[in-house]
C-alpha atoms as a PDB file:
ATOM      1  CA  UNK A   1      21.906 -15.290  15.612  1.00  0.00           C
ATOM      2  CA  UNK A   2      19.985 -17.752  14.267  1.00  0.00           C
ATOM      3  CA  UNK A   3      21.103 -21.691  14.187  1.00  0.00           C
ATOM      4  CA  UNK A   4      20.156 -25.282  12.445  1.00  0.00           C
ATOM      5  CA  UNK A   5      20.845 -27.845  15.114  1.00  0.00           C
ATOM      6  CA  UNK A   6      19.824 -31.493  15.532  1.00  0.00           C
ATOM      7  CA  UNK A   7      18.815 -34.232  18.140  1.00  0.00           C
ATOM      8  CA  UNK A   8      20.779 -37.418  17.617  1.00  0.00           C
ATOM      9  CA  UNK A   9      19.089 -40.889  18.663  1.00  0.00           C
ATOM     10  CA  UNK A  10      20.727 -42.674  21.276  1.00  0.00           C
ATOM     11  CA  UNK A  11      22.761 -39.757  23.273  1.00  0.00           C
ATOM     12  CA  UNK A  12      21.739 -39.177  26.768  1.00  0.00           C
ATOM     13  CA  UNK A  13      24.671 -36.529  27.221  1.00  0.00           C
ATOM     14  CA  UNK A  14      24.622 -33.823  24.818  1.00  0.00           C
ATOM     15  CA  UNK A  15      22.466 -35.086  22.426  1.00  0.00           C
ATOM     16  CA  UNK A  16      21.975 -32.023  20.037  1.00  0.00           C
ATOM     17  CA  UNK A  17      24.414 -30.983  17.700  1.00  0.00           C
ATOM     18  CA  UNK A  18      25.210 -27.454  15.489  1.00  0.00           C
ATOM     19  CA  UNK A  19      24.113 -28.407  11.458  1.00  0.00           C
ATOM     20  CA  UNK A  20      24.129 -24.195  10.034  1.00  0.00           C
ATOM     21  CA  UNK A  21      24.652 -21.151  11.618  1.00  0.00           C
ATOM     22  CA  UNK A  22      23.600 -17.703  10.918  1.00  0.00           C
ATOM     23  CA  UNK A  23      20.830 -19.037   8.333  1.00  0.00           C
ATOM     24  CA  UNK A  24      16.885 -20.053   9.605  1.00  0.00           C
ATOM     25  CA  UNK A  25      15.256 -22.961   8.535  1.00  0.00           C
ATOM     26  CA  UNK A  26      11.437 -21.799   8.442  1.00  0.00           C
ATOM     27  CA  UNK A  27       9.574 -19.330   7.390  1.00  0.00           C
ATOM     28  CA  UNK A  28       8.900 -17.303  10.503  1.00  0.00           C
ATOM     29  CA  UNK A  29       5.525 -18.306  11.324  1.00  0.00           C
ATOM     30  CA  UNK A  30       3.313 -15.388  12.263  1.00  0.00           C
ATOM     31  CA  UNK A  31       0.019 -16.693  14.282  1.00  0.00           C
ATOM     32  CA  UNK A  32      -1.802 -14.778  16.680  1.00  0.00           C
ATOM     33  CA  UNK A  33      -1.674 -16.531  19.919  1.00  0.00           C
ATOM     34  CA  UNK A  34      -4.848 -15.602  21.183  1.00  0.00           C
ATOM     35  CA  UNK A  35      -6.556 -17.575  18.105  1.00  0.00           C
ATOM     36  CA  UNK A  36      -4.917 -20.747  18.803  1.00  0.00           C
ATOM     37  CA  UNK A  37      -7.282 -23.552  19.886  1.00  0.00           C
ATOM     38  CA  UNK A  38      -6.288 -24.721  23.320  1.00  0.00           C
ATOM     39  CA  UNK A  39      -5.365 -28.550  22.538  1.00  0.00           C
ATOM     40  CA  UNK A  40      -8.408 -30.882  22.313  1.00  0.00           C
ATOM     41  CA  UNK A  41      -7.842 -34.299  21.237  1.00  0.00           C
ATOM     42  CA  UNK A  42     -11.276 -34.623  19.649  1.00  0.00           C
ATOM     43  CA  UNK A  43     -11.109 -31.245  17.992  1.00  0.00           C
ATOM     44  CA  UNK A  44     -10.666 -30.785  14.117  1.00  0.00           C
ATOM     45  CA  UNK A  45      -8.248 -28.054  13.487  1.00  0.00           C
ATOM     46  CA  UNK A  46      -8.967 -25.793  10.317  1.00  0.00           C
ATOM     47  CA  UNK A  47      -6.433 -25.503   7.521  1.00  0.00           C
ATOM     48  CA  UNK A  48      -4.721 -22.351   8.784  1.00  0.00           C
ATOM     49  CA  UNK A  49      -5.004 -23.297  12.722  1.00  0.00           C
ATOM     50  CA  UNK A  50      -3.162 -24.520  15.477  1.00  0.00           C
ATOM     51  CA  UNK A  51      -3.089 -25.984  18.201  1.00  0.00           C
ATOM     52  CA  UNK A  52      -1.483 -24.347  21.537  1.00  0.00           C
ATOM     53  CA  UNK A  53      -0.324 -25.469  25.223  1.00  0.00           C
ATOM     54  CA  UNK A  54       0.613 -22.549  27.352  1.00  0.00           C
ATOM     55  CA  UNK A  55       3.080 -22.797  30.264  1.00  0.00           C
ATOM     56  CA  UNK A  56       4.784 -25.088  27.885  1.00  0.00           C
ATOM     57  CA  UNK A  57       8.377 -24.968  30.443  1.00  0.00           C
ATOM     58  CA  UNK A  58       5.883 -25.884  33.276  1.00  0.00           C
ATOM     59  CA  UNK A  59       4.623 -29.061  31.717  1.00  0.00           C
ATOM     60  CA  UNK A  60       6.492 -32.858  32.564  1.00  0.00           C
ATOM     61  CA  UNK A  61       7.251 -33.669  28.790  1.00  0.00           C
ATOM     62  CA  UNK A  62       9.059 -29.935  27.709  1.00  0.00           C
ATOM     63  CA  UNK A  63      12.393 -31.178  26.744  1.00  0.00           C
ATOM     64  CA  UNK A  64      15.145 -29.021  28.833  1.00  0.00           C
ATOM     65  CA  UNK A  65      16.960 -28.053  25.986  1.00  0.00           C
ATOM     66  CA  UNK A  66      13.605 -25.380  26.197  1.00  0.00           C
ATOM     67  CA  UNK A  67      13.385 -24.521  30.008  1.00  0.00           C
ATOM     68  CA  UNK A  68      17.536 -23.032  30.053  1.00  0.00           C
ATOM     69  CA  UNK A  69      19.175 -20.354  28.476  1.00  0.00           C
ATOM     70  CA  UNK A  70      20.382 -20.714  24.562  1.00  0.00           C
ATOM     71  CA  UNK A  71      24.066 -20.408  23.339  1.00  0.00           C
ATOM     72  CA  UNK A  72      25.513 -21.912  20.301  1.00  0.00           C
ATOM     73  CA  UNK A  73      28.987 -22.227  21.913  1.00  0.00           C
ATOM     74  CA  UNK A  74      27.227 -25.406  24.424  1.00  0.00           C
ATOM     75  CA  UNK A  75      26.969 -27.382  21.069  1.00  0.00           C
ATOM     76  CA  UNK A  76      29.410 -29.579  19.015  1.00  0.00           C
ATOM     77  CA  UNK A  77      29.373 -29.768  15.444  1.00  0.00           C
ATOM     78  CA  UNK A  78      27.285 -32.772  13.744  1.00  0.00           C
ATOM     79  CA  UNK A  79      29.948 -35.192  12.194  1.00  0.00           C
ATOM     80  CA  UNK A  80      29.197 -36.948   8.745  1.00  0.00           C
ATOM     81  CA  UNK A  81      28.629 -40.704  10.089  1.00  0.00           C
ATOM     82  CA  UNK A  82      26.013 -39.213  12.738  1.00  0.00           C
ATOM     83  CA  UNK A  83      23.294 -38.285   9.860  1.00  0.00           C
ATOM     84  CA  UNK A  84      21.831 -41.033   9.588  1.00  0.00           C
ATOM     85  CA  UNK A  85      21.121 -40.834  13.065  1.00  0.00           C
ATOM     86  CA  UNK A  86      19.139 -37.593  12.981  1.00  0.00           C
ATOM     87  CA  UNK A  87      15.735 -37.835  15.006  1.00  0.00           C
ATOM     88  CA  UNK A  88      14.581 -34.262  14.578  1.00  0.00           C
ATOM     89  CA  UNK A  89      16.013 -30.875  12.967  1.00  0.00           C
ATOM     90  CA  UNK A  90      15.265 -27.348  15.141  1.00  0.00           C
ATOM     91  CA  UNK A  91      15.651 -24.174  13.800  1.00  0.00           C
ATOM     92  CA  UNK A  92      16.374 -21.019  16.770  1.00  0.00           C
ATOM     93  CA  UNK A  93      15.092 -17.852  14.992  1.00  0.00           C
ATOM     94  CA  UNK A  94      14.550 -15.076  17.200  1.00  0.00           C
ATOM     95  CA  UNK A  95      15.058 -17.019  20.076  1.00  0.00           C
ATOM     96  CA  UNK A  96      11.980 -19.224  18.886  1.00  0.00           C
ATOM     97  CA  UNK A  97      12.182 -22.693  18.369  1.00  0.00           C
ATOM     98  CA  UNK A  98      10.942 -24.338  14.942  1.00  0.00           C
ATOM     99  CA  UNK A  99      10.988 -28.301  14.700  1.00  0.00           C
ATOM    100  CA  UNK A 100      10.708 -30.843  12.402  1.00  0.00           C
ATOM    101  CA  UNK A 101      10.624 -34.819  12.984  1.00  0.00           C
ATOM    102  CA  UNK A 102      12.842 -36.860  10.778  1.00  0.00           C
ATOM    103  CA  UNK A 103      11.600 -39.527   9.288  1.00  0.00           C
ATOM    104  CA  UNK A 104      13.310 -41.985   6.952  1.00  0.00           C
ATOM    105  CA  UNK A 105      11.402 -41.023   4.002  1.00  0.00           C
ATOM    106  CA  UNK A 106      12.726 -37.350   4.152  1.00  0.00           C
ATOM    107  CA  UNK A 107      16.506 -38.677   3.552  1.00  0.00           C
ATOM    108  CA  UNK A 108      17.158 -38.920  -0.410  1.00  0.00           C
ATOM    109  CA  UNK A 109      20.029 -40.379  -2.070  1.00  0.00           C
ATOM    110  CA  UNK A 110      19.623 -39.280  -5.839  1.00  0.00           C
ATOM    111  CA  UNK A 111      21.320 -37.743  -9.153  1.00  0.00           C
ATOM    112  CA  UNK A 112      19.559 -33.792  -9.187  1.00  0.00           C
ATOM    113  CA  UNK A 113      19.572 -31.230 -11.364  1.00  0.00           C
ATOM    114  CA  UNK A 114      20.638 -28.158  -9.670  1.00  0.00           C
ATOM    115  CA  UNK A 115      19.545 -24.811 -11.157  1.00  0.00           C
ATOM    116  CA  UNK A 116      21.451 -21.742 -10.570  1.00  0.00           C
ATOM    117  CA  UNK A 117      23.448 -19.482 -12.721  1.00  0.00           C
ATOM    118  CA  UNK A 118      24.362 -22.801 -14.627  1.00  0.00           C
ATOM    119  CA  UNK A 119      22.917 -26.100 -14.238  1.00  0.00           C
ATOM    120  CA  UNK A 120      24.796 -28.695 -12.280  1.00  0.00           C
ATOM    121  CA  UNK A 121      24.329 -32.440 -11.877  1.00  0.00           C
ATOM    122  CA  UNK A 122      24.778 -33.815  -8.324  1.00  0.00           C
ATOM    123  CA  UNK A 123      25.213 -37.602  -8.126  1.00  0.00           C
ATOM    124  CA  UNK A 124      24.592 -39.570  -5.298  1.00  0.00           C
ATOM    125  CA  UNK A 125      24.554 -36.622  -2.861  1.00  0.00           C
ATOM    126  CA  UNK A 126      22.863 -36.855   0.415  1.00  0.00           C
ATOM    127  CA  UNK A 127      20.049 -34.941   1.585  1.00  0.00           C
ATOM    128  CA  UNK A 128      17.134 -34.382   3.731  1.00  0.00           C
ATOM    129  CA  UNK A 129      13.836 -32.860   3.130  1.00  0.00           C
ATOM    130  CA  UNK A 130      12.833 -29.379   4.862  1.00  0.00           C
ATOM    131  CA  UNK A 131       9.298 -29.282   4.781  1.00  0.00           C
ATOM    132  CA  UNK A 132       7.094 -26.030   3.914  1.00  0.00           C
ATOM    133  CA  UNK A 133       5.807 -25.788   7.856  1.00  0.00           C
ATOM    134  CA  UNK A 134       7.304 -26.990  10.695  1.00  0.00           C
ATOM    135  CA  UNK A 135       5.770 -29.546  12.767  1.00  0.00           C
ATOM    136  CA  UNK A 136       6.214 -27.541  16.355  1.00  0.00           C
ATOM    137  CA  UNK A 137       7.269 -24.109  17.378  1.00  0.00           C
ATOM    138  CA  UNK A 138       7.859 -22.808  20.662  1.00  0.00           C
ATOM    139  CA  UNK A 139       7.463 -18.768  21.444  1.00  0.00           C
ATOM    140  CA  UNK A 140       9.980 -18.584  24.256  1.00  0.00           C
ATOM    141  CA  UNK A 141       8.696 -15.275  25.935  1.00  0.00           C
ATOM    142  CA  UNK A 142       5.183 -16.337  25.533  1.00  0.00           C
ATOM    143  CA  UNK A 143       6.337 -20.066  26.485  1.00  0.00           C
ATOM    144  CA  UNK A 144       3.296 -21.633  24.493  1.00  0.00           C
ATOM    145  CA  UNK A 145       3.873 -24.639  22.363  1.00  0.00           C
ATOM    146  CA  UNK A 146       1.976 -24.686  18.903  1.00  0.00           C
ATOM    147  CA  UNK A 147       1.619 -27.806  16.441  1.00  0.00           C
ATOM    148  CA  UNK A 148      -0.846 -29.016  14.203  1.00  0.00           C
ATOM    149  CA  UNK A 149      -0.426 -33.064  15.029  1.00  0.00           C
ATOM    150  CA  UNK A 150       0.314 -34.647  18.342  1.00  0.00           C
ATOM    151  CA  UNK A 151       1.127 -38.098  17.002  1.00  0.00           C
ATOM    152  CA  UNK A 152       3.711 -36.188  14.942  1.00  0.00           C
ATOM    153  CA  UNK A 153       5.318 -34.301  17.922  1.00  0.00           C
ATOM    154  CA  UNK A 154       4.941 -37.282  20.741  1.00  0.00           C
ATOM    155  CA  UNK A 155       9.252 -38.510  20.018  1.00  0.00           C
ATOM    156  CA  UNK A 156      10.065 -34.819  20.259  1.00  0.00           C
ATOM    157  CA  UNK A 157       8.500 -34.311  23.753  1.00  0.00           C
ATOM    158  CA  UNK A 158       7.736 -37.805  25.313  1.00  0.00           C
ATOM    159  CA  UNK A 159       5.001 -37.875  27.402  1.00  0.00           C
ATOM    160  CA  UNK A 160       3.004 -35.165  25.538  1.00  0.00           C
ATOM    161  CA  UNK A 161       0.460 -38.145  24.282  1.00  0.00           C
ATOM    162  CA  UNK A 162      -0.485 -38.174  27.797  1.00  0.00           C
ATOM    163  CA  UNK A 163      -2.925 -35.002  26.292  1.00  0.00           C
ATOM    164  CA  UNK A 164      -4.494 -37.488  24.049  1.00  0.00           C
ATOM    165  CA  UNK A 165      -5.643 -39.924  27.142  1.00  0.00           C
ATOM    166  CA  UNK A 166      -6.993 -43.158  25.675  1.00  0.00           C
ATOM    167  CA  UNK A 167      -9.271 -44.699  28.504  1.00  0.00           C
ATOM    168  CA  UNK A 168      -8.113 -48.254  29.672  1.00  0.00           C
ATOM    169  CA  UNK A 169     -10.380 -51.437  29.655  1.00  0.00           C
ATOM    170  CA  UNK A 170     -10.897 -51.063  33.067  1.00  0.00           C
ATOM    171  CA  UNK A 171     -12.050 -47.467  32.246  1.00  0.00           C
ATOM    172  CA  UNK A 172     -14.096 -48.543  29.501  1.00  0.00           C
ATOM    173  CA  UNK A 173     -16.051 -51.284  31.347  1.00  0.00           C
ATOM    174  CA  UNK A 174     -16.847 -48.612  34.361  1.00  0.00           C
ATOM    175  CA  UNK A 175     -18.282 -46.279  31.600  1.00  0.00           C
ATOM    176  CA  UNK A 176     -19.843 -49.150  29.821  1.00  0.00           C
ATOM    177  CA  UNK A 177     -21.613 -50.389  33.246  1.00  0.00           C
ATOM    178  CA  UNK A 178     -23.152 -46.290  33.621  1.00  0.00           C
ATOM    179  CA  UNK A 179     -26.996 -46.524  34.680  1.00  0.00           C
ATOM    180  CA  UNK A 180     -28.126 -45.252  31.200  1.00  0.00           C
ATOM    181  CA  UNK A 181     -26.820 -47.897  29.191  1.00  0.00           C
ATOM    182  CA  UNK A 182     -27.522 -51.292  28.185  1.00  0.00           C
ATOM    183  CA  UNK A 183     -25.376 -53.589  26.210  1.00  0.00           C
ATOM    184  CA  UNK A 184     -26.465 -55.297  23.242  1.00  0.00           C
ATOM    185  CA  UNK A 185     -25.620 -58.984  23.589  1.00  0.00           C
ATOM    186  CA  UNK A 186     -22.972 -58.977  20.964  1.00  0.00           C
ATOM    187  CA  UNK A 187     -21.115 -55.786  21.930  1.00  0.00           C
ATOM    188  CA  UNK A 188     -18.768 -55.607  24.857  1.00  0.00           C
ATOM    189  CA  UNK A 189     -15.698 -53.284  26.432  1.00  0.00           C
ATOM    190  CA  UNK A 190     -13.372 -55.499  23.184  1.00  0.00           C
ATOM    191  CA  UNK A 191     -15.729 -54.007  20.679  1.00  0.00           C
ATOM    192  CA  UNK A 192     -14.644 -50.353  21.557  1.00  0.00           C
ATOM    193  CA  UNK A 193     -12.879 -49.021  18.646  1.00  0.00           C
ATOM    194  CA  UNK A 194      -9.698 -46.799  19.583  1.00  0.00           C
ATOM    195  CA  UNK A 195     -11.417 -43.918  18.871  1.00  0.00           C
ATOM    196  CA  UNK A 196     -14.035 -44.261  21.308  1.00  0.00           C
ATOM    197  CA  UNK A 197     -11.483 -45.123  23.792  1.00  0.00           C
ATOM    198  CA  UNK A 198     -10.344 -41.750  23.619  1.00  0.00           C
ATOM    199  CA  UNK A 199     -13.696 -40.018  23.446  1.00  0.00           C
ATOM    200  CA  UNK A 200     -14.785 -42.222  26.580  1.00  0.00           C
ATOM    201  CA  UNK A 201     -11.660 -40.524  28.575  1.00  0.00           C
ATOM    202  CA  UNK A 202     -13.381 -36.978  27.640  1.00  0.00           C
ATOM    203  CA  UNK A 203     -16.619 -37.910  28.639  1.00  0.00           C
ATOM    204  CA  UNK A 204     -16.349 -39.564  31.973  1.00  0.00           C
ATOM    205  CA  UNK A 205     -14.950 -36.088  33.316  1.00  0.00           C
ATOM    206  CA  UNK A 206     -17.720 -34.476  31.160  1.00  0.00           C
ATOM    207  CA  UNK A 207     -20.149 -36.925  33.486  1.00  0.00           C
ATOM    208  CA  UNK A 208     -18.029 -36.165  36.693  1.00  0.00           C
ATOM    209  CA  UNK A 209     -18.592 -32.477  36.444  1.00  0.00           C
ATOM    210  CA  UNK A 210     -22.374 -33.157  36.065  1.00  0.00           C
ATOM    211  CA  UNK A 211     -25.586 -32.845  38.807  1.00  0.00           C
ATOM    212  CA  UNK A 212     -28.028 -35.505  38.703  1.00  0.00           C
ATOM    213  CA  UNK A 213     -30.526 -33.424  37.455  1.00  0.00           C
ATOM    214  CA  UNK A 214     -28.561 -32.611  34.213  1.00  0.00           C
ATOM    215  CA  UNK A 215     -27.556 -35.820  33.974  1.00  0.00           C
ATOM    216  CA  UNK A 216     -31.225 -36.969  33.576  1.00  0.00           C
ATOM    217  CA  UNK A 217     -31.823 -33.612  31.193  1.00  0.00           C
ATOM    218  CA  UNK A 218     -28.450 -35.514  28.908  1.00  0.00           C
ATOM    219  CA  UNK A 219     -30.858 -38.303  28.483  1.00  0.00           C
ATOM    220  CA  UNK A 220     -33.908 -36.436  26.966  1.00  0.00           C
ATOM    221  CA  UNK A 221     -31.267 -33.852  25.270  1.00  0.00           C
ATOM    222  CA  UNK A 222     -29.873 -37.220  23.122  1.00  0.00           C
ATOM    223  CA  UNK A 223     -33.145 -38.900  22.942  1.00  0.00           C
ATOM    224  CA  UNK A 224     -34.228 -35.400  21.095  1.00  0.00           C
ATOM    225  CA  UNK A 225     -31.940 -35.856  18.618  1.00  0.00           C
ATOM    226  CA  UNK A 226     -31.025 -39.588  18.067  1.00  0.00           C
ATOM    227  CA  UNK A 227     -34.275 -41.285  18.249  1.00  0.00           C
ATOM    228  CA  UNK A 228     -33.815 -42.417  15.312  1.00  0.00           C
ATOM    229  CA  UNK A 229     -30.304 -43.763  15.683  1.00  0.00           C
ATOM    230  CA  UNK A 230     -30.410 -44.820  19.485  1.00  0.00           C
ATOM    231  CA  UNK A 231     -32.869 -47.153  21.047  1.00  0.00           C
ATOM    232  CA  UNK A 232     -33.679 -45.543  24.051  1.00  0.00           C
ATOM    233  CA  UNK A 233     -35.934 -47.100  26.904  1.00  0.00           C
ATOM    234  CA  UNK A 234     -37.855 -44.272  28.857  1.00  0.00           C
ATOM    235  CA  UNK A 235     -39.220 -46.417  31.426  1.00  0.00           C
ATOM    236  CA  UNK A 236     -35.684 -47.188  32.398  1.00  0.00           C
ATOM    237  CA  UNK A 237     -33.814 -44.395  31.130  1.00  0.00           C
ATOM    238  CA  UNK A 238     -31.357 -46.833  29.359  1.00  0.00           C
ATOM    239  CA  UNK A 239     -29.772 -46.401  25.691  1.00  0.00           C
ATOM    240  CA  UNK A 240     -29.494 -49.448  24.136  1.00  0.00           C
ATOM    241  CA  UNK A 241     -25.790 -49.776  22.830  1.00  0.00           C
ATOM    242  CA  UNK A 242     -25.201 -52.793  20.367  1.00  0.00           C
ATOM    243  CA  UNK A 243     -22.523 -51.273  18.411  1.00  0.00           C
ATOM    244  CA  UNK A 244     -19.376 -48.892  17.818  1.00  0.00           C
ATOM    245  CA  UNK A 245     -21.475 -46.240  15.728  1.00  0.00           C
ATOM    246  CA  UNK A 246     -23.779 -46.362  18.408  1.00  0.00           C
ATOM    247  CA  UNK A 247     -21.254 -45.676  21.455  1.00  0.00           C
ATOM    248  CA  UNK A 248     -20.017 -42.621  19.266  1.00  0.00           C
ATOM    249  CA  UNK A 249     -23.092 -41.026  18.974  1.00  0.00           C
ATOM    250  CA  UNK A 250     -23.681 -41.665  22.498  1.00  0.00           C
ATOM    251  CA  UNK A 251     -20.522 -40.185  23.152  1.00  0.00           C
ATOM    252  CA  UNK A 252     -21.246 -37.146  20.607  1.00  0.00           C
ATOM    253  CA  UNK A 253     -24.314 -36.552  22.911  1.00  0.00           C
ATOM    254  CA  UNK A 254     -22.124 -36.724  26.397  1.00  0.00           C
ATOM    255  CA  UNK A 255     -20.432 -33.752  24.778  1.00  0.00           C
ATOM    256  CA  UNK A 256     -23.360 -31.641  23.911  1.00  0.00           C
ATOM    257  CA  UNK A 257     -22.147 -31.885  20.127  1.00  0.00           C
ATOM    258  CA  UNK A 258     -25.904 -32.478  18.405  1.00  0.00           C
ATOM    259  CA  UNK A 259     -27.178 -28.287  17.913  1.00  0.00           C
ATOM    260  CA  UNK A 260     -30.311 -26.442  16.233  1.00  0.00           C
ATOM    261  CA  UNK A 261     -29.520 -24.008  13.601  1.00  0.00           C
ATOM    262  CA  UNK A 262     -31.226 -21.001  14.610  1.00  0.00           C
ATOM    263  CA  UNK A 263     -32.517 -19.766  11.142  1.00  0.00           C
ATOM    264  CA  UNK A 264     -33.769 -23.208   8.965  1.00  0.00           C
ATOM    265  CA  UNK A 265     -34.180 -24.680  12.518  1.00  0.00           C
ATOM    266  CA  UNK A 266     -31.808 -27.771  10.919  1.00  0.00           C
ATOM    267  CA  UNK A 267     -30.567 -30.156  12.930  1.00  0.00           C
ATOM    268  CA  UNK A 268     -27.081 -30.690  13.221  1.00  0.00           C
ATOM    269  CA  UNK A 269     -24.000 -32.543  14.720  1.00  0.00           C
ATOM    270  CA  UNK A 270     -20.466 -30.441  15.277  1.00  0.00           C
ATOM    271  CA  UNK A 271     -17.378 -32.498  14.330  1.00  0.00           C
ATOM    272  CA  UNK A 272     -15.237 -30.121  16.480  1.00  0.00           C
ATOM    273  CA  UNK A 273     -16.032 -27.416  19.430  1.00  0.00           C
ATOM    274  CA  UNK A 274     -13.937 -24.518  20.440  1.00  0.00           C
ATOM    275  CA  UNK A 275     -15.214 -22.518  23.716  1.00  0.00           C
ATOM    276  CA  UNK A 276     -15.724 -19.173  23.595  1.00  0.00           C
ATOM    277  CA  UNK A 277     -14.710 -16.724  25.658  1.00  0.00           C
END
């Protein structure tokens, strides 16, 4: 049976409450699992993709209402003066789990025209936006977790930003004081855009996972293609680092994302990566 319910801001003890029943929110989204790009935070998802986190129940920040056993009967009805107080919708369709973060913006308070067999005018009526996709869905006997936007999804499971790992400034000024780089005079761990802080997290276990020997191989491999871009001093093996732009491409270069096109021989940087296989 499917079932509309909602989590209520505020309530520790039974926080979710029954909105419809017997009607589904969604669209049943069909995705093939295996296609789903394991969540990267510096990953650029196409149009039609998604990201995934398998072993969803396992993880510290799956919400409990997930990890137990469904029934409608365990929930109270949502009472008028509580929907204002909505802080996301869920959908259980098939005994999957389709959310939606509510936001302000989605609650409108407006005359409409309603067309059906005759057209009606609604004054004043309130209402709240359903929007074409959902923001998260969780596959209950696959127990993977797919969503398109972390930020969006980060008040529906708290702690899941821990996946988008931001180095601290103590972080930063360990990577910062690496063997292969010098600072520029004016550029410091407070220069380093939020951004970088995150690609920084990525690429210090990146460098952790790495010999010596391909460490120095990193060097040339960047030199190869940023020379013109990145100041690099071979008698030292140091890139000279005197600004944000130059820290990303740095970073970009950490990651392996600078390529060769095969046919054209082009030279190239990928915005996103996806293993294989």
């Amino acid at each position: 049976m499917d079932q509309i319910l909602a989590k209520i801001k505020g309530l520790r003890k039974k926080p979710y409450f029954k909105l419809v029943s017997d009607q589904a929110l969604f669209d049943v989204v069909a995705v093939d699992l295996n296609s789903c790009v394991p969540y990267d935070p510096d990953h650029n998802l196409d149009e039609d993709a998604w990201f995934k986190i398998e072993q969803f129940s396992k993880k510290n920040f799956c919400i409990d209402l997930l990890k137990q056993n469904f029934d409608s009967k365990d929930f109270d009805d949502l009472n008028k003066e509580q929907f204002s107080k909505i802080a996301y919708i869920f959908s259980v369709q098939d005994d999957n789990f389709y959310f939606q973060k509510i936001t302000p913006s989605l609650f409108i308070k407006r005359k409409t025209l309603i067309f059906g067999e005759t057209v009606k005018l609604e004054k004043n009526q309130n209402r709240l936006v359903v929007n074409a996709l959902p923001d998260a869905v969780y596959f209950k006997v696959t127990d993977t977790l797919i969503f398109r936007n972390l930020a969006t999804i980060s008040s529906i499971f708290k702690g899941i930003d821990e996946l988008y790992k931001e180095a601290t400034s103590a972080e930063v000024k360990l990577f910062l004081d690496e063997s292969f780089i010098k600072l520029g005079k004016d550029y410091d761990v407070n220069n380093v855009s939020k951004p970088n802080r995150k690609r920084i997290g990525l690429a210090m276990a990146t460098l952790a996972a790495m010999s010596v020997v391909d460490k120095t191989k990193m060097l040339s491999y960047i030199d190869g293609y940023c020379e013109k871009k990145l100041r690099f001093e071979q008698q030292n093996n140091k890139f000279e680092i005197s600004n944000d732009e130059e820290l990303k491409l740095l970073l970009y270069g950490i990651e392996q994302r600078f390529y060769t096109t095969p046919f054209g021989h082009e030279k190239r940087l990928a915005n996103s990566v996806q293993k294989l296989g």
